[in-house]
Protein backbone atom coordinates (compact mmCIF):
# COMPACT_ATOMS: atom_id res chain seq x y z
CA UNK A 1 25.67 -25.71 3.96
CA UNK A 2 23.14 -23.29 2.29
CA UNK A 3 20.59 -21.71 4.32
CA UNK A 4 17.25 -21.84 3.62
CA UNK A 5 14.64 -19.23 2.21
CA UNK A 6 11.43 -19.78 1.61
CA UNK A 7 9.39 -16.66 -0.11
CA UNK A 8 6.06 -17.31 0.81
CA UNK A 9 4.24 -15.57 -2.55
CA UNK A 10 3.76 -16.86 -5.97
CA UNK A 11 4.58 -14.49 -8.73
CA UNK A 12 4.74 -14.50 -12.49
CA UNK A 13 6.93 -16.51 -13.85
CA UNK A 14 9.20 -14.24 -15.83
CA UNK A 15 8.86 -12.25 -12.00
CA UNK A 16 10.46 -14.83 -10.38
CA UNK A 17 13.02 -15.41 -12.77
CA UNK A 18 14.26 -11.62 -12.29
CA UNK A 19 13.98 -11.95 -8.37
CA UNK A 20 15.89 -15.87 -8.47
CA UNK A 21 18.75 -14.00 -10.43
CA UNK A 22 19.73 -12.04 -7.62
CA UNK A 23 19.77 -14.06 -4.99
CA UNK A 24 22.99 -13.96 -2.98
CA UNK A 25 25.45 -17.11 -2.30
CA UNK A 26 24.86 -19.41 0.14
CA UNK A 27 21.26 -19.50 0.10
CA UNK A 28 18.60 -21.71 -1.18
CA UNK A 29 15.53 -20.32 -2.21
CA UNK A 30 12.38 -22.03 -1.86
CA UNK A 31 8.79 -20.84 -3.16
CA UNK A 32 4.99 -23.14 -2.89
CA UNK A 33 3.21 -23.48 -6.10
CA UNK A 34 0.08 -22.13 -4.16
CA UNK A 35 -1.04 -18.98 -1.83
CA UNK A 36 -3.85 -20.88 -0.54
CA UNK A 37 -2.34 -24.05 0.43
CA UNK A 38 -1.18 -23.97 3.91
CA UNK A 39 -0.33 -27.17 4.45
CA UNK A 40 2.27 -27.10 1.66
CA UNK A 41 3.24 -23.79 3.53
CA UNK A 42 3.79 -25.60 7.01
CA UNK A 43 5.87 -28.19 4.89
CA UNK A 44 8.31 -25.93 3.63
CA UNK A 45 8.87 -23.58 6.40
CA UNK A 46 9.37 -26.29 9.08
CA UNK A 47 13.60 -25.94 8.57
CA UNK A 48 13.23 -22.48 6.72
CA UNK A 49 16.06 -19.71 8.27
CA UNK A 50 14.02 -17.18 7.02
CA UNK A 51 10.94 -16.25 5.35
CA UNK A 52 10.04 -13.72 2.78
CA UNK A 53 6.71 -12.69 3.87
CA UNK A 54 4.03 -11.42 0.64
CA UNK A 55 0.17 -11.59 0.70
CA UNK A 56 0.22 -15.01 2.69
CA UNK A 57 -0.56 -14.45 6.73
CA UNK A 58 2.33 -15.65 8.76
CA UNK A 59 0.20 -16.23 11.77
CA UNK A 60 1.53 -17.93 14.98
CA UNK A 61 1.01 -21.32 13.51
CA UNK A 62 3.26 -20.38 11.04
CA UNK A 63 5.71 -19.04 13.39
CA UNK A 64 5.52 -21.90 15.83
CA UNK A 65 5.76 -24.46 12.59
CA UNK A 66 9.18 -23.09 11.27
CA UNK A 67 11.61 -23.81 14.07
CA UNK A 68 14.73 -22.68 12.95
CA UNK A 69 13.32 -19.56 12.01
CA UNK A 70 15.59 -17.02 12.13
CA UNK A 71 13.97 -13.85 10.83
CA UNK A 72 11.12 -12.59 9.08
CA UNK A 73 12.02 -10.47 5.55
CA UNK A 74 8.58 -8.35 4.10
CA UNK A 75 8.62 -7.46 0.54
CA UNK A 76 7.17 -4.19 1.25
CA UNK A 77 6.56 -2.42 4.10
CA UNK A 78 3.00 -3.79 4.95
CA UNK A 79 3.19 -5.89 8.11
CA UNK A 80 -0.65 -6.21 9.14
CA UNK A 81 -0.40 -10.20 8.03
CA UNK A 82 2.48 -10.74 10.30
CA UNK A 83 2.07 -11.86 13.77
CA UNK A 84 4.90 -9.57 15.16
CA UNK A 85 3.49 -10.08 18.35
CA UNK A 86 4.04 -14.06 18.07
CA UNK A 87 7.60 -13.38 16.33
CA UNK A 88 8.71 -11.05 18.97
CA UNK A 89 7.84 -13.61 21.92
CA UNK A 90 10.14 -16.44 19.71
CA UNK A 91 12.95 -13.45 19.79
CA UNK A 92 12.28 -13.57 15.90
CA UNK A 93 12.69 -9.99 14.23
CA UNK A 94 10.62 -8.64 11.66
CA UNK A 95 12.27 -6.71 8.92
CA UNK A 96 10.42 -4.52 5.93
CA UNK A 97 11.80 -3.20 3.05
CA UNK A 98 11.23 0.50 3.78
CA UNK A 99 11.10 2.96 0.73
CA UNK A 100 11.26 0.33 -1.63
CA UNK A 101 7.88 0.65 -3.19
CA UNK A 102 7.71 4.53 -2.33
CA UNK A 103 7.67 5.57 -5.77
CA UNK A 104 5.54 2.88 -8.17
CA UNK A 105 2.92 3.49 -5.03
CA UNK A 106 3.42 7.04 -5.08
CA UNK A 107 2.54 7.25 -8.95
CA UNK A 108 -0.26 4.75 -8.52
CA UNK A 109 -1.93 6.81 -6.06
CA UNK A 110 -1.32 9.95 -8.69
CA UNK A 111 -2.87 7.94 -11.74
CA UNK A 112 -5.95 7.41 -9.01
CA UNK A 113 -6.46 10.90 -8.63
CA UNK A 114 -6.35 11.71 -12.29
CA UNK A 115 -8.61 8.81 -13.23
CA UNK A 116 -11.21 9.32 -10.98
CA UNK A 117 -11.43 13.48 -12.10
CA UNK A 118 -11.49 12.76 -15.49
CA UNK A 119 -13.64 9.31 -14.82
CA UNK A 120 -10.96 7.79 -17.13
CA UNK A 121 -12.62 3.82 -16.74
CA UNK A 122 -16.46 5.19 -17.41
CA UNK A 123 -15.16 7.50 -21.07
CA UNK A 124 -13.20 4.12 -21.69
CA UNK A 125 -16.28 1.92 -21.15
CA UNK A 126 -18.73 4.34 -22.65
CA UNK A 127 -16.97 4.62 -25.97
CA UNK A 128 -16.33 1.22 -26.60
CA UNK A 129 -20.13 0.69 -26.38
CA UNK A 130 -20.52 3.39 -28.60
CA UNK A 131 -21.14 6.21 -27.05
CA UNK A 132 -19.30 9.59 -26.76
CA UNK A 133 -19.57 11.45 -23.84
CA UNK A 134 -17.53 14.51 -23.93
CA UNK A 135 -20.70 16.75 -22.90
CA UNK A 136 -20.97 14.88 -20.57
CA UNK A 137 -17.73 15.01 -19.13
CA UNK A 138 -17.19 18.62 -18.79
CA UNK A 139 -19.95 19.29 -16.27
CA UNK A 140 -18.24 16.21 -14.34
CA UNK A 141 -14.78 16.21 -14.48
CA UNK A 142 -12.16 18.30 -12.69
CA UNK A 143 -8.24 18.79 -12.63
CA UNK A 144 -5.55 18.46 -9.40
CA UNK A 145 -4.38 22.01 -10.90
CA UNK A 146 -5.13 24.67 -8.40
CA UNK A 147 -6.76 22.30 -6.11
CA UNK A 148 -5.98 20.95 -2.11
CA UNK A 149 -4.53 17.94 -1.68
CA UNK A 150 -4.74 16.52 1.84
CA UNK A 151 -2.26 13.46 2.71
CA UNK A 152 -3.01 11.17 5.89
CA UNK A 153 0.54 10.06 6.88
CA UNK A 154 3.78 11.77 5.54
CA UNK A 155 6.03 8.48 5.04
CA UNK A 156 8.34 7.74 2.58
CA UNK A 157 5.42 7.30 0.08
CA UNK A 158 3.53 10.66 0.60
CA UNK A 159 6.38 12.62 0.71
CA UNK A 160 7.01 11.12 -3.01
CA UNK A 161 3.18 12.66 -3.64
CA UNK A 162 3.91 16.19 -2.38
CA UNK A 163 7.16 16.07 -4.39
CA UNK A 164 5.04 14.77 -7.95
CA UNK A 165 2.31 17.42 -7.00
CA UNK A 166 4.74 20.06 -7.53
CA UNK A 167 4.09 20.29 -11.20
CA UNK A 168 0.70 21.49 -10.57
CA UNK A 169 0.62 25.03 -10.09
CA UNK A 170 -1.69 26.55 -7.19
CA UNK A 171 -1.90 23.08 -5.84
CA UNK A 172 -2.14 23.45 -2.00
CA UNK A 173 -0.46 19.91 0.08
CA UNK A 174 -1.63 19.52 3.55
CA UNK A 175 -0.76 16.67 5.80
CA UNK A 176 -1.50 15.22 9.12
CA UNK A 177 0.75 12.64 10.46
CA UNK A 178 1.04 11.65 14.90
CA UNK A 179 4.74 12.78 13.90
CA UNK A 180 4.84 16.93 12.46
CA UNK A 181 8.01 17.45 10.18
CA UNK A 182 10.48 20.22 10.94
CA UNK A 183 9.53 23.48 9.15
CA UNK A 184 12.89 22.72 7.24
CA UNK A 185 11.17 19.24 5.86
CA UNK A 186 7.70 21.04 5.33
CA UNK A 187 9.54 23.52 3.11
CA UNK A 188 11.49 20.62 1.06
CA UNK A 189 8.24 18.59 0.20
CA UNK A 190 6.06 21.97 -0.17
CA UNK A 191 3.64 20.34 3.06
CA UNK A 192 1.80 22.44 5.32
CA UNK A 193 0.83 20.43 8.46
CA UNK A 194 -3.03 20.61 9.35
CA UNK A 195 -5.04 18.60 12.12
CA UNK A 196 -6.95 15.61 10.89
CA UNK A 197 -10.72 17.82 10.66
CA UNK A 198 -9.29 20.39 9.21
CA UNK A 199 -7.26 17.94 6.33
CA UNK A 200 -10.95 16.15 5.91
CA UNK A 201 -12.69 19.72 5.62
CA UNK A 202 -10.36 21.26 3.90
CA UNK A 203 -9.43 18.48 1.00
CA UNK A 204 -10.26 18.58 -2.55
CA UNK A 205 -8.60 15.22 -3.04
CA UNK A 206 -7.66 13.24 0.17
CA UNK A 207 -5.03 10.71 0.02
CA UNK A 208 -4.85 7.40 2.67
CA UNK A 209 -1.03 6.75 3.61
CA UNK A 210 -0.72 5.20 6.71
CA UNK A 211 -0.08 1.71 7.88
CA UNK A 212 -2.64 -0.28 9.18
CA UNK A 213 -2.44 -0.79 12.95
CA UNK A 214 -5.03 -1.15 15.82
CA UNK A 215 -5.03 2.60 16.07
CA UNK A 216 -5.62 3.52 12.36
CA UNK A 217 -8.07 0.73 12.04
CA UNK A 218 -11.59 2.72 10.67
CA UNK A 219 -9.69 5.71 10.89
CA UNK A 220 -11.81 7.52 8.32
CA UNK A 221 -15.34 6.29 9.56
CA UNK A 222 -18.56 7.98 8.95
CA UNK A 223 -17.84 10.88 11.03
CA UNK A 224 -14.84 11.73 9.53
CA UNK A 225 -15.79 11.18 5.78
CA UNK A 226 -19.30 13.46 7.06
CA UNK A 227 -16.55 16.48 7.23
CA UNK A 228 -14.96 16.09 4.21
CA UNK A 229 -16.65 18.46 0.62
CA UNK A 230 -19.09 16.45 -1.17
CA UNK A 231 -17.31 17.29 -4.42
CA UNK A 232 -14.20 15.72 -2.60
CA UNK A 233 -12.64 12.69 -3.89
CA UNK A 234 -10.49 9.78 -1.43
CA UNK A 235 -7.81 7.76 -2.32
CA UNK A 236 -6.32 4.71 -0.67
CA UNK A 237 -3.48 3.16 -1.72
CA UNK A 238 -2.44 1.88 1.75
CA UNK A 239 -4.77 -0.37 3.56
CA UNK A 240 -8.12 -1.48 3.05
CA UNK A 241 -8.85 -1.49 6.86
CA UNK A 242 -8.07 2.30 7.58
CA UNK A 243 -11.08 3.33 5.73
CA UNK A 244 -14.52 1.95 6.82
CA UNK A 245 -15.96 0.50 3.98
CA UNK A 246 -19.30 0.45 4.55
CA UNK A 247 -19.31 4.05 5.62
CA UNK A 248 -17.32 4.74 2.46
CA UNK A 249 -20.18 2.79 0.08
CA UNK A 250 -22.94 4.80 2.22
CA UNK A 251 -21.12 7.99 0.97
CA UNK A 252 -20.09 7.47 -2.46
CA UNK A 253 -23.91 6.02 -3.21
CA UNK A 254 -25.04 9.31 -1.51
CA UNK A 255 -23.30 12.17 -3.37
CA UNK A 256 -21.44 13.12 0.14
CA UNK A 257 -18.23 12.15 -1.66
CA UNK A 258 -17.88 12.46 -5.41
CA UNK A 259 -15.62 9.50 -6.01
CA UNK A 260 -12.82 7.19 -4.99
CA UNK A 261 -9.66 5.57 -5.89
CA UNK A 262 -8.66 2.21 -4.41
CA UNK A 263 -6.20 -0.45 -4.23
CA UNK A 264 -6.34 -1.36 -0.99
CA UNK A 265 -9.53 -3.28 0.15
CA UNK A 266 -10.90 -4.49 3.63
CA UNK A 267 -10.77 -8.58 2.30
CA UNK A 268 -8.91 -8.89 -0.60
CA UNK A 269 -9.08 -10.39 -2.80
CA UNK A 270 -12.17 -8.37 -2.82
CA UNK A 271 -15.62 -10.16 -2.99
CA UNK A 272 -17.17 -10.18 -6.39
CA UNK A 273 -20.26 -9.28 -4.83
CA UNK A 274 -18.67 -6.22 -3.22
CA UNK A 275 -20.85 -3.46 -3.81
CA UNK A 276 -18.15 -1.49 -4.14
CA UNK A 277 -17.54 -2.75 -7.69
CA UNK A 278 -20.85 -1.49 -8.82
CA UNK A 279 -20.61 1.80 -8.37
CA UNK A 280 -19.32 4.15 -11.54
CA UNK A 281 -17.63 6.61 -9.80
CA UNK A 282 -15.10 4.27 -8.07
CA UNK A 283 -11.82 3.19 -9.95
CA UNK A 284 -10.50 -0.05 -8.40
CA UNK A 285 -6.74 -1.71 -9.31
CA UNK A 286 -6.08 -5.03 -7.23
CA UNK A 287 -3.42 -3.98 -4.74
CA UNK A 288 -0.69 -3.27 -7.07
CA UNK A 289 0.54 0.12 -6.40
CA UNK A 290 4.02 -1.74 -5.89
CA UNK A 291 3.79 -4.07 -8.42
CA UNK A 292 5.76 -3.11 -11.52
CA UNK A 293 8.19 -5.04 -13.37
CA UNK A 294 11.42 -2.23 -13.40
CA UNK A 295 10.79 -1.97 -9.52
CA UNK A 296 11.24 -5.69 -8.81
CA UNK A 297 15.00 -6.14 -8.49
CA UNK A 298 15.25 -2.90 -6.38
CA UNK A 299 12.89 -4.34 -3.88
CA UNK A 300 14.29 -7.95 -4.03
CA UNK A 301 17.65 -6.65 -4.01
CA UNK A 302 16.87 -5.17 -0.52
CA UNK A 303 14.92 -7.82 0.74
CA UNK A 304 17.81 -9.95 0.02
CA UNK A 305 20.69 -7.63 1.72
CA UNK A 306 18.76 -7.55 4.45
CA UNK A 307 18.75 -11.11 4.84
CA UNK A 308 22.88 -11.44 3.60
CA UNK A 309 23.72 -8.96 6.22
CA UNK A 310 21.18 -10.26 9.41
CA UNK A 311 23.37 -13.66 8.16
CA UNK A 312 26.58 -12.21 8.90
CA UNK A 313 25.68 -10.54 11.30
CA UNK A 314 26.10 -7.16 10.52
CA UNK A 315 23.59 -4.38 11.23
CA UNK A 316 20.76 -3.28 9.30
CA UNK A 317 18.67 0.33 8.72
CA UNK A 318 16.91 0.83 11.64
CA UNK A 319 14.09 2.16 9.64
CA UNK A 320 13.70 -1.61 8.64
CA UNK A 321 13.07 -3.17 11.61
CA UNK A 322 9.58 -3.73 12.92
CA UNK A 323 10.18 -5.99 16.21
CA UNK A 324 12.81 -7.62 17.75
């Protein structure tokens, strides 16, 4: 008898069809027609062995409701709408996919940096209402060339920055992360380790890159984003939560910051009435830094050997596993 998975996301159809193609024998793969719907959610995860956790909260509803729950799967590396907590007192583990999305992520947060500089959406916007702004621009704009880039975190997607941000010449990478790399790591990813004031101070462009967790929660507040150049820009293409987004409003409407990159918000999806979506120098995407269609199979495909092997019971990357 198959066991049961039930993916708890609803993607594109043609996504799905790339992601069903893959899975592995003796399973049965189950998805709801809706995000929103949790009682269709309780339905199909009451027998479920496992559960492919997206953008739907597996609370401890959810985690009492499916009782032969075996194991949790993320597609990602996200866990902040996972109960861990709840999973870990059921003996449940939690499992991401880590490095999977390192590099689509990596180049998202890149694209943020150039299109907030060169205020890529606002020339767009402007021209096609017929107006051309290259005067403009120039006393506005600015390049990554010869510039300091300051990362927060120096996991498997930062370290994919630094390695892109090579190609600038004169660029300067700085990190801070609770763990420091060996000088022998700093010197492969061209880092230099800095504490967090002196990364905010210091920063041309500062980059978000850590997970969000009780401790990182409002990380960069008012105080911190008070430190940083007000010709600075931040990017956030982790969580929504790390950065205080009130704080971050207050200092983008204010000229302490000079702009901001984001696909990561506080609620999401975001409010329409979210102030932040009025503000011109602010580029917004809708939390897709992972979401491109030749990096699908390579994050299914691990999502779904982690599964096949936790099935046979063979052992998985420990760099996967988020609770037991």
């Amino acid at each position: 008898m198959n066991e049961k998975i039930v993916w708890l996301e609803v993607h594109d159809p043609e996504v799905q069809k790339m992601e069903n193609s893959i899975l592995p024998e003796g399973f049965d793969l189950v998805r709801p027609t809706s995000t929103t719907d949790k009682e269709e959610h309780l339905r199909l995860i009451a027998d479920a062995d496992y559960i492919i956790a997206g953008g739907v909260r597996i609370t401890k509803e959810y985690i009492d409701a499916a009782k032969n729950l075996k194991m949790i799967q993320k597609w990602g590396i996200g866990v902040d709408k996972i109960d861990c907590e709840a999973a870990a007192a059921r003996g449940i583990p939690v499992y991401i996919t880590a490095g999977a999305n390192a590099i689509p992520v990596a180049e998202l947060a890149l694209g943020l940096m150039f299109a907030v500089n060169r205020k890529i959406p606002y020339v767009d916007k402007s021209m096609r209402e017929g107006k051309w702004v290259k005067s403009k621009m120039r006393a506005q704009c600015r390049m990554i060339h010869g510039k300091t880039v300051g990362l927060l975190g120096i996991g498997n997607i930062a370290k994919e920055v630094a390695k892109m941000l090579r190609g600038f010449e004169g660029t300067e990478v700085l990190y801070y992360d609770i763990f420091q790399l060996s000088p022998e790591d700093e010197a492969k990813y061209g880092v230099k380790y800095a504490p967090l004031d002196e990364l905010l101070r210091r920063s041309d462009i500062f980059s978000v890159h850590v997970p969000l967790l009780p401790s990182t929660r409002h990380m960069i507040g008012r105080e911190q984003l008070a430190l940083m150049k007000p010709d600075s820009i931040l990017i956030n293409t982790a969580r929504g939560g790390v950065v205080d987004e009130e704080a971050l409003v207050e200092a983008l409407k204010t000229g302490k910051l000079r702009g901001a990159g984001l696909d990561s918000f506080e609620e999401e999806p975001i409010n329409p009435a979210h102030e932040l979506l009025t503000l011109e120098n602010v580029v917004l995407t809708a939390h897709c830094g992972g979401g491109v269609a030749d990096n699908v199979l390579h994050v299914t495909e691990h999502a779904f050997s982690n599964i096949q092997k936790f099935s046979r019971g063979e052992e998985l990357r420990k760099q996967d596993l988020i609770t037991v």
